[in-house]
Each structure stands twice: as C-alpha cells, then as structure tokens.
PDB file of N, CA and C in Angstrom:
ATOM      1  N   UNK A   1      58.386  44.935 195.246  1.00  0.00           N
ATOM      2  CA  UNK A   1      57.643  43.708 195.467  1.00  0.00           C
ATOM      3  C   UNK A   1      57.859  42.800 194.252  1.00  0.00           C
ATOM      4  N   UNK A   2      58.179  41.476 194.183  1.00  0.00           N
ATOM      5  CA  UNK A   2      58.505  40.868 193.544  1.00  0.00           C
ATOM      6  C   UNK A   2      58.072  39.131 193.712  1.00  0.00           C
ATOM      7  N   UNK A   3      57.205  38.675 192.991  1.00  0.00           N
ATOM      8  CA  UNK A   3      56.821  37.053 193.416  1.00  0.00           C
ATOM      9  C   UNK A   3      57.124  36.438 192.354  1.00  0.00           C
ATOM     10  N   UNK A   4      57.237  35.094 192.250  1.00  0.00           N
ATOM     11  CA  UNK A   4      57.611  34.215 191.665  1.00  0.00           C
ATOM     12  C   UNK A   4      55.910  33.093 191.229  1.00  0.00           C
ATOM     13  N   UNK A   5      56.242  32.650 190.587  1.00  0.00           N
ATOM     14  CA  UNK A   5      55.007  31.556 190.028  1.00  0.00           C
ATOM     15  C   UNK A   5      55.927  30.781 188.685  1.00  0.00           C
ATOM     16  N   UNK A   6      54.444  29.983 188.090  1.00  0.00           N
ATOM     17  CA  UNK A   6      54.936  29.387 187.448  1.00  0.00           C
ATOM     18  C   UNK A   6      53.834  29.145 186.246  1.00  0.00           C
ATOM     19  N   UNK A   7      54.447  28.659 185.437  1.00  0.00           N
ATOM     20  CA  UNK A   7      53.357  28.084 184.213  1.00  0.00           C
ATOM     21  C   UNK A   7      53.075  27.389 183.848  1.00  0.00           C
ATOM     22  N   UNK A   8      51.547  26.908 184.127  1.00  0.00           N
ATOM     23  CA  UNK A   8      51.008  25.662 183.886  1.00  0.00           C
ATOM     24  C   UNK A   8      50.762  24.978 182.514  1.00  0.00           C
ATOM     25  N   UNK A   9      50.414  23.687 182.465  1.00  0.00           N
ATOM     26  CA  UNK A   9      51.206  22.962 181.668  1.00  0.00           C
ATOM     27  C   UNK A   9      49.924  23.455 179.797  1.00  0.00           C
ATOM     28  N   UNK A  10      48.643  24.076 180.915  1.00  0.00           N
ATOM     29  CA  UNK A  10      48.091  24.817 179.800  1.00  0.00           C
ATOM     30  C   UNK A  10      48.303  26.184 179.151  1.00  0.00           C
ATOM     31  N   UNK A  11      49.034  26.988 180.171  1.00  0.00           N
ATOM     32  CA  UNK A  11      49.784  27.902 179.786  1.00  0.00           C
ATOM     33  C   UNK A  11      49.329  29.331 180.502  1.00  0.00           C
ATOM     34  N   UNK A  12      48.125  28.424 181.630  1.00  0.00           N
ATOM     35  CA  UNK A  12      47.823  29.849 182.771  1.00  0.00           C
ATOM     36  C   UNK A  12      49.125  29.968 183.842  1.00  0.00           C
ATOM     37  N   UNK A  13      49.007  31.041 184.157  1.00  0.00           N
ATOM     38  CA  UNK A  13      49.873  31.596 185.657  1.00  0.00           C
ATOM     39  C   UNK A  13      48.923  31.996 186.491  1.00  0.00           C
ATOM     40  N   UNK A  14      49.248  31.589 187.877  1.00  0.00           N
ATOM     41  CA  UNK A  14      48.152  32.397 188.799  1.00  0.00           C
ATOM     42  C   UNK A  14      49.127  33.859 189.073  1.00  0.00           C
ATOM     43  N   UNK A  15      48.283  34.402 189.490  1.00  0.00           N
ATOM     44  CA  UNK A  15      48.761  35.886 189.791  1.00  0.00           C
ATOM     45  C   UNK A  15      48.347  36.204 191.320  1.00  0.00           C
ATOM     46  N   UNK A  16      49.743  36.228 192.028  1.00  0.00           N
ATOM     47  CA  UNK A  16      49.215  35.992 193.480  1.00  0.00           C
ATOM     48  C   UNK A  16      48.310  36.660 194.011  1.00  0.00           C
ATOM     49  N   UNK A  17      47.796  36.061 194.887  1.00  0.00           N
ATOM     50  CA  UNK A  17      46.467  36.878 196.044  1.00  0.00           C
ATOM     51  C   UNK A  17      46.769  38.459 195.893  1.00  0.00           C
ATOM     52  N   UNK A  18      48.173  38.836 196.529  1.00  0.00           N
ATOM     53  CA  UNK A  18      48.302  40.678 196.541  1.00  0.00           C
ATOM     54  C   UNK A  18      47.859  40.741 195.666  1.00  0.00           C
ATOM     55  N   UNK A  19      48.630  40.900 194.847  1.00  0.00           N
ATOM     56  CA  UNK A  19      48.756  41.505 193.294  1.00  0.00           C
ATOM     57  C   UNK A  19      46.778  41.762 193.159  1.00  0.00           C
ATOM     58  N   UNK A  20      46.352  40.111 193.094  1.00  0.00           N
ATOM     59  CA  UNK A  20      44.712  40.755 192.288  1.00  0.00           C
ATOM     60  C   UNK A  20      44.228  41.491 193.792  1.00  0.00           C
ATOM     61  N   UNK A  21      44.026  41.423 194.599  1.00  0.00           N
ATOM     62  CA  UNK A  21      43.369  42.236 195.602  1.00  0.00           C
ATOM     63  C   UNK A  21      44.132  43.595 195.667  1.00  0.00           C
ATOM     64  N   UNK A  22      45.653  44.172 195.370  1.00  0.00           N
ATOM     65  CA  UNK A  22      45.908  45.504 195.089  1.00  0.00           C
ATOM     66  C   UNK A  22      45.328  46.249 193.954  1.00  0.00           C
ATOM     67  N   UNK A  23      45.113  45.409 192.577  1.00  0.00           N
ATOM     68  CA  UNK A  23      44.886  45.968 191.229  1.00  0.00           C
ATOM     69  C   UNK A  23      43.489  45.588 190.949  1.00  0.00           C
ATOM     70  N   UNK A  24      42.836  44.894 192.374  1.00  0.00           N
ATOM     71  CA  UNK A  24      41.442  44.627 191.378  1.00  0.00           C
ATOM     72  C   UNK A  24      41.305  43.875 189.999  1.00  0.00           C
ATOM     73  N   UNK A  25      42.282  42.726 190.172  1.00  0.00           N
ATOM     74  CA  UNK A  25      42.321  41.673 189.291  1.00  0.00           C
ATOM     75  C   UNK A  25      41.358  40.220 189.698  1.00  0.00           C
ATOM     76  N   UNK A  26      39.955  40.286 189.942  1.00  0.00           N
ATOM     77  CA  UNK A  26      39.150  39.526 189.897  1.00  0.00           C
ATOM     78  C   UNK A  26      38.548  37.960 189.064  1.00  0.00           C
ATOM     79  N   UNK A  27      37.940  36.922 189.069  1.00  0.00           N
ATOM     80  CA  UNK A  27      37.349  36.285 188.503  1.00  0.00           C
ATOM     81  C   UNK A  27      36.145  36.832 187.424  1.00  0.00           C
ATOM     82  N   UNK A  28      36.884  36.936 186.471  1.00  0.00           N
ATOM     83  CA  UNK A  28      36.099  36.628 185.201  1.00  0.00           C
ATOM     84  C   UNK A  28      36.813  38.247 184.391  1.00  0.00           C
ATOM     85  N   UNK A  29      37.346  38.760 185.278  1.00  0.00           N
ATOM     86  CA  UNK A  29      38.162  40.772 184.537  1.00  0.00           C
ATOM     87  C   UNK A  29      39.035  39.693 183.615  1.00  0.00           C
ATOM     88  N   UNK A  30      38.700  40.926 182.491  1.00  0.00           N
ATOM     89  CA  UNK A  30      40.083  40.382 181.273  1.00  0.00           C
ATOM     90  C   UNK A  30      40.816  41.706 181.851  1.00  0.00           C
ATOM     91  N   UNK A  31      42.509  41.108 180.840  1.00  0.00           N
ATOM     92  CA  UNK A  31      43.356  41.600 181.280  1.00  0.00           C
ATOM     93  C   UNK A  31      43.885  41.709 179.788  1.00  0.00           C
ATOM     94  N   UNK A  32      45.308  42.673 180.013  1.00  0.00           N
ATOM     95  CA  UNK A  32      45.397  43.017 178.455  1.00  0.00           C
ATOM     96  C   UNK A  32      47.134  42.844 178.978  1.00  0.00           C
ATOM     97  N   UNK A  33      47.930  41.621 177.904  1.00  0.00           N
ATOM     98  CA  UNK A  33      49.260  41.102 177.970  1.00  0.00           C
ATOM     99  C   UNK A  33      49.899  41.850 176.787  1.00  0.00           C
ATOM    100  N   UNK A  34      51.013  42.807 177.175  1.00  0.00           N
ATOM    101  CA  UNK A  34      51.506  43.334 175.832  1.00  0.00           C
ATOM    102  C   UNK A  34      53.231  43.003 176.208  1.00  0.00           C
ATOM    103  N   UNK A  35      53.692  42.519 175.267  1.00  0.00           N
ATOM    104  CA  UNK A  35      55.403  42.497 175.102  1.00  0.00           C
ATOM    105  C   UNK A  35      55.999  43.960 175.593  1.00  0.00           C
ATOM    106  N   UNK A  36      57.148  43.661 176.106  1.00  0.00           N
ATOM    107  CA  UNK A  36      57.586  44.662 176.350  1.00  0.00           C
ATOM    108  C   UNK A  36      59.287  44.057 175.291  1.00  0.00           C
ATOM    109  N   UNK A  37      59.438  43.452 175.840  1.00  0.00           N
ATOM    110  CA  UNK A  37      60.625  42.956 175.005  1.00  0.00           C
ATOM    111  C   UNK A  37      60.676  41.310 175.177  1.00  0.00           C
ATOM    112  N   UNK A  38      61.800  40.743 175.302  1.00  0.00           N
ATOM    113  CA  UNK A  38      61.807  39.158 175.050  1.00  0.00           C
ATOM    114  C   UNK A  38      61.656  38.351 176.218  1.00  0.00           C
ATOM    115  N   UNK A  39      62.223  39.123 177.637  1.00  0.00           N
ATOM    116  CA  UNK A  39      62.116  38.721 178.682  1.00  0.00           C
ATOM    117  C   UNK A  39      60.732  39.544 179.367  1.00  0.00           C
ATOM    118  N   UNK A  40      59.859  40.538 179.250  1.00  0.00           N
ATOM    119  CA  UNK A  40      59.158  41.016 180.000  1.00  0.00           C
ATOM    120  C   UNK A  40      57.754  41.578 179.450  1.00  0.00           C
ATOM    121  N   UNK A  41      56.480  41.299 180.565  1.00  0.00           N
ATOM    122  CA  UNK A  41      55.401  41.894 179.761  1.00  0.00           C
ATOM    123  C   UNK A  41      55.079  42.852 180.389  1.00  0.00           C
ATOM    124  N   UNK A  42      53.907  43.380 180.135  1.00  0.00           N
ATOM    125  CA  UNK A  42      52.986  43.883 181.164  1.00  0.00           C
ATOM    126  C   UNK A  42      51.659  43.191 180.724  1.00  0.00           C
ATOM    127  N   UNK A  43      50.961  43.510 182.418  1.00  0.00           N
ATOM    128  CA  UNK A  43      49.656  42.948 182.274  1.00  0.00           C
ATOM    129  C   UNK A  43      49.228  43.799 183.021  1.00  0.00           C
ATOM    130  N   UNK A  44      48.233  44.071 182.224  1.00  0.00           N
ATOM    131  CA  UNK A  44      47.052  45.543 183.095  1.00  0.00           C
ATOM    132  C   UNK A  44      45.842  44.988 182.816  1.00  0.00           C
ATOM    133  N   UNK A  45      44.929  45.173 183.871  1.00  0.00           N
ATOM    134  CA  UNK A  45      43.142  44.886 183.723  1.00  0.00           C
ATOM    135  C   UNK A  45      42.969  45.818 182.499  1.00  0.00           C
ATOM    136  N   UNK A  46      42.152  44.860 181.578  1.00  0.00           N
ATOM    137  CA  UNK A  46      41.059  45.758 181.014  1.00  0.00           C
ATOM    138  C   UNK A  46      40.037  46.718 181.489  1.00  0.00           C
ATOM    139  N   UNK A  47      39.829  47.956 180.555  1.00  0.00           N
ATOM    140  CA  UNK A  47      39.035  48.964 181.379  1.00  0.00           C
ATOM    141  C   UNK A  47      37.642  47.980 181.423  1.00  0.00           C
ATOM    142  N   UNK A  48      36.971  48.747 182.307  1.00  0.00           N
ATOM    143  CA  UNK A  48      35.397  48.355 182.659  1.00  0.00           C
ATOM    144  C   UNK A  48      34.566  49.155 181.539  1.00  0.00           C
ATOM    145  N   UNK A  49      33.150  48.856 180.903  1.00  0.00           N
ATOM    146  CA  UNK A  49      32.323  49.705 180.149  1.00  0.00           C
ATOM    147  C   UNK A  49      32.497  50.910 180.713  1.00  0.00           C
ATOM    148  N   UNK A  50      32.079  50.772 182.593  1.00  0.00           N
ATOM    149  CA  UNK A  50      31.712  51.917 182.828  1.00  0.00           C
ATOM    150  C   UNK A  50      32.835  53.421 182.927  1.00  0.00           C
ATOM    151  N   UNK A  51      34.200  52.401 182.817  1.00  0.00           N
ATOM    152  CA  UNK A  51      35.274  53.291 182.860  1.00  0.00           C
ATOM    153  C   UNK A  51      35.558  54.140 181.669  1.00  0.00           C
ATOM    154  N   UNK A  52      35.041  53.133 180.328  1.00  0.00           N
ATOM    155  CA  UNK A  52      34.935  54.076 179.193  1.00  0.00           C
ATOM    156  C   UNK A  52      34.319  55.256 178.836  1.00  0.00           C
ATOM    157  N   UNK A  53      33.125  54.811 179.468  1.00  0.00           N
ATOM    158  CA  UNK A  53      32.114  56.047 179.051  1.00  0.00           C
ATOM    159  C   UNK A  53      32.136  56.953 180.421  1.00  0.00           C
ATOM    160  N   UNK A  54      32.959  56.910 181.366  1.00  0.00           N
ATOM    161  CA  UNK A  54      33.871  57.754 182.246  1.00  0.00           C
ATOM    162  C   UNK A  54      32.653  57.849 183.370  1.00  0.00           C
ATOM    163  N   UNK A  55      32.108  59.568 183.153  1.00  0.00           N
ATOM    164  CA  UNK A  55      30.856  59.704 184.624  1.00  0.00           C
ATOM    165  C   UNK A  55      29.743  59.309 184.068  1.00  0.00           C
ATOM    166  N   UNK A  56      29.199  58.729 182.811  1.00  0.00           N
ATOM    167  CA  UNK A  56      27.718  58.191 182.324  1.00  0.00           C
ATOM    168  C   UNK A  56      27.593  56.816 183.120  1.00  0.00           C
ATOM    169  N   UNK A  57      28.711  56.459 183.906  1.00  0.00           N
ATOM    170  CA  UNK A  57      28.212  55.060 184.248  1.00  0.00           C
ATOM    171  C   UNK A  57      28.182  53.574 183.839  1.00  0.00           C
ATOM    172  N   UNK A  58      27.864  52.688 184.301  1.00  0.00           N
ATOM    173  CA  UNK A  58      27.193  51.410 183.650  1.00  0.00           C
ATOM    174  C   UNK A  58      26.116  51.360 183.134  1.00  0.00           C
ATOM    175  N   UNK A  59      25.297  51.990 184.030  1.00  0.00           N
ATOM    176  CA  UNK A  59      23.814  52.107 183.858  1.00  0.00           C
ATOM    177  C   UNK A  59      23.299  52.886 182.621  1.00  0.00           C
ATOM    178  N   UNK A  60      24.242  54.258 181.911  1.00  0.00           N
ATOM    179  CA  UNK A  60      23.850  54.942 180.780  1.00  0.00           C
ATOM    180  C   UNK A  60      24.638  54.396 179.955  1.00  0.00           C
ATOM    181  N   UNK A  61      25.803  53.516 179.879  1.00  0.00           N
ATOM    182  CA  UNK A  61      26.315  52.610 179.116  1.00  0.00           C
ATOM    183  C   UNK A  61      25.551  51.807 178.473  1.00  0.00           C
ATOM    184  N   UNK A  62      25.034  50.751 179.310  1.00  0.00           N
ATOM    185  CA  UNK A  62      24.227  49.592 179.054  1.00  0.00           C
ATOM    186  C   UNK A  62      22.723  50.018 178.604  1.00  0.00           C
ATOM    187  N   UNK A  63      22.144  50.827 178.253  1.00  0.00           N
ATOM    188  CA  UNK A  63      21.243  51.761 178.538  1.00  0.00           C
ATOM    189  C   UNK A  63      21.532  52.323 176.413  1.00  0.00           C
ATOM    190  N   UNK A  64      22.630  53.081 176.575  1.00  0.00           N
ATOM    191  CA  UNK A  64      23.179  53.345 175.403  1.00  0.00           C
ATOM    192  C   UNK A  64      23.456  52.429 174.115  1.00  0.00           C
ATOM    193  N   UNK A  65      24.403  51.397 174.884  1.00  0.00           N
ATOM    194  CA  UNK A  65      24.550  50.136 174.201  1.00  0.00           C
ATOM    195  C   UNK A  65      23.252  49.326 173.266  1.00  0.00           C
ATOM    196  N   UNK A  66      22.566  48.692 174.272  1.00  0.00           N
ATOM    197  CA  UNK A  66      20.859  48.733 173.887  1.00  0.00           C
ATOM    198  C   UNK A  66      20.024  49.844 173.024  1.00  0.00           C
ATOM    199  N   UNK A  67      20.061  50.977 172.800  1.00  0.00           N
ATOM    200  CA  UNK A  67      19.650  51.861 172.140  1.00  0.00           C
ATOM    201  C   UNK A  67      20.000  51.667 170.298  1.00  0.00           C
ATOM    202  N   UNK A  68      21.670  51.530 170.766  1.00  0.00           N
ATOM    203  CA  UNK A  68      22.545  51.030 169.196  1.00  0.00           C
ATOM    204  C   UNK A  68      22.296  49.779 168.856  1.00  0.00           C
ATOM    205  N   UNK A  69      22.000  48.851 169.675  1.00  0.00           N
ATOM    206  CA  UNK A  69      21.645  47.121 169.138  1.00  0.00           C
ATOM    207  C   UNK A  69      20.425  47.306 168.664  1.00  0.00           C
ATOM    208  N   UNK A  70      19.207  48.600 168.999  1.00  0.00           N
ATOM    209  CA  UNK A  70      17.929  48.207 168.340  1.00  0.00           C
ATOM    210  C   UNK A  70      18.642  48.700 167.242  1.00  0.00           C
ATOM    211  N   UNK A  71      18.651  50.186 167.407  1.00  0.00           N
ATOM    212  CA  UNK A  71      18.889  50.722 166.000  1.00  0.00           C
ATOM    213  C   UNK A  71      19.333  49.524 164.833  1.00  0.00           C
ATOM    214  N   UNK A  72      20.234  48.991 165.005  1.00  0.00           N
ATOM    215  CA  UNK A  72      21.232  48.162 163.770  1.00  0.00           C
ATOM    216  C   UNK A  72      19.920  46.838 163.693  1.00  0.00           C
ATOM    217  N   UNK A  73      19.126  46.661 164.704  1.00  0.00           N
ATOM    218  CA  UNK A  73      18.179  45.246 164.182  1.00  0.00           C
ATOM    219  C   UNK A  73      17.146  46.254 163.476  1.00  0.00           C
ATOM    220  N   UNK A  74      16.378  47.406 163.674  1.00  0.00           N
ATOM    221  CA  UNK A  74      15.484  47.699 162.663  1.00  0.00           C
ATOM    222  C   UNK A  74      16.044  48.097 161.352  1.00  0.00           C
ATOM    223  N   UNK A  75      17.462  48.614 161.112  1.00  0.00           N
ATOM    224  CA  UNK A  75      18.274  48.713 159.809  1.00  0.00           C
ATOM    225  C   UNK A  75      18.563  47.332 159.012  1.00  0.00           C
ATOM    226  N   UNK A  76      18.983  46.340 159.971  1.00  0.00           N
ATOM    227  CA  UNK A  76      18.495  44.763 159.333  1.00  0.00           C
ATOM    228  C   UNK A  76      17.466  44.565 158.506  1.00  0.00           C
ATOM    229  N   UNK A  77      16.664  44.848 159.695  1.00  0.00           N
ATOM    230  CA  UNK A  77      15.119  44.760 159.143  1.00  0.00           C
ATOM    231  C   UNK A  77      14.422  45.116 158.709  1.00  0.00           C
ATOM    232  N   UNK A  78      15.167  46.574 157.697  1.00  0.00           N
ATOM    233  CA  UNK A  78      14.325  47.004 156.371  1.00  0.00           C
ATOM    234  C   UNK A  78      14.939  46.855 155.355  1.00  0.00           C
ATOM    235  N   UNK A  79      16.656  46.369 155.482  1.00  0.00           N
ATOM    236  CA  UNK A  79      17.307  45.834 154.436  1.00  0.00           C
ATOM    237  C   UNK A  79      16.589  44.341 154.111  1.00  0.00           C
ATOM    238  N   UNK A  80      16.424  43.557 154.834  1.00  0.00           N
ATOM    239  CA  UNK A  80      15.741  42.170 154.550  1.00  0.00           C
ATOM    240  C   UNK A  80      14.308  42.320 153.433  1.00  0.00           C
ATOM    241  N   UNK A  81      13.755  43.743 154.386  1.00  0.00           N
ATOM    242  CA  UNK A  81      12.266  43.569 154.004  1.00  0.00           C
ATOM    243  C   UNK A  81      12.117  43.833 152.760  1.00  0.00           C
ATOM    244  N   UNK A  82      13.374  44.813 151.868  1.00  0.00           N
ATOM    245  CA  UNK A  82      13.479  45.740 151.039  1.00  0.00           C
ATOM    246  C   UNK A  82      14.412  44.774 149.665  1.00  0.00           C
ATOM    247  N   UNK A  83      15.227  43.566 150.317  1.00  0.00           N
ATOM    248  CA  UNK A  83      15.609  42.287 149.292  1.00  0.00           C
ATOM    249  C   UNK A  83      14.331  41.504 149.183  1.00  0.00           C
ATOM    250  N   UNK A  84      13.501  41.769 149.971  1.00  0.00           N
ATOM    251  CA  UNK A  84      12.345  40.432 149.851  1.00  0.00           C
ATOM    252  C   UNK A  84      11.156  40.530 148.653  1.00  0.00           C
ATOM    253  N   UNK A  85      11.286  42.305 148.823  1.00  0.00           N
ATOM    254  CA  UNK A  85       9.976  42.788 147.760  1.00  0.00           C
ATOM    255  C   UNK A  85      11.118  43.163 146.303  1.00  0.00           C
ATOM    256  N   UNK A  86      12.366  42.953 146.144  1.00  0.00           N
ATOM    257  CA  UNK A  86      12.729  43.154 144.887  1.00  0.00           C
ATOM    258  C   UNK A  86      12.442  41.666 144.488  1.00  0.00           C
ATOM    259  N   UNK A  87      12.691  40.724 145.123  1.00  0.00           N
ATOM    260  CA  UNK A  87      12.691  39.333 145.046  1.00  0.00           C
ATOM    261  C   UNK A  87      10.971  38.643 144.340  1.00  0.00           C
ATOM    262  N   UNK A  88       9.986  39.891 144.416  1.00  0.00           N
ATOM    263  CA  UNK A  88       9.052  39.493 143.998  1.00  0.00           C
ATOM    264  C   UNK A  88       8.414  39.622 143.028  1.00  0.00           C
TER     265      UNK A  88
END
C-alpha cells in the first residue's frame, strides 16, 4: 500500500483516511517522526499513558500520577516553609 500527499506550505501532511483509521492515528494522538535516512521516516503513534503502565490502566495511571503531583507540592511546601523561617 502506498499513497501519495503533499506538504503544506506550513509544513503539515495529511495522512490519509486508511492509514489513521488502520493505525489509530486520531485528532489530537501525538506521533513520534524519526529519520531513517535522507529520503525516509517513520512515523508511529505515541504510546497512550495507559499503554505504559500496561494492565494498571488509565484509571490507576491517572490515579498514580496525582498521588506523585501531591507528593512533589507538599515537598515544595516544606522547602518554602523551611527558607521562610531561616529568613527570620
């Protein structure tokens, strides 16, 4: 299978209808462009969260994720508290 396109004058290509409806190349999926040599790339979807963290899901992803964003704001927030009282 082989299609043709072209490149716009901002420097997108569309990627025909097959192609994203075979590979699950959607509106708004990043995609990851690597050289292969001078004439050729590849382009593969980026994995999904939930593909990373494999059978935990989205849901224990996002879940997880949130767990590590408090953590690092209450570590903020005893480094702040802890410059504020040398400061006094």
């Amino acid at each position: 299978m082989e299609f043709k396109t072209r490149i716009s004058t901002k420097g997108q290509i569309v990627i025909p209808k097959e192609i994203r409806e075979k590979y699950g190349f959607r509106k708004g999926v990043e995609v990851i462009i690597k050289p292969l040599d001078e004439t050729r790339l590849i382009i593969k979807r980026a994995p999904r969260l939930s593909e990373l963290f494999g059978f935990l899901g989205e849901a224990k992803a996002t879940e997880m994720l949130l767990e590590e964003r408090k953590k690092e704001i209450e570590i903020e927030e005893e480094r702040i508290s802890e410059l504020e009282h040398r400061g006094k």
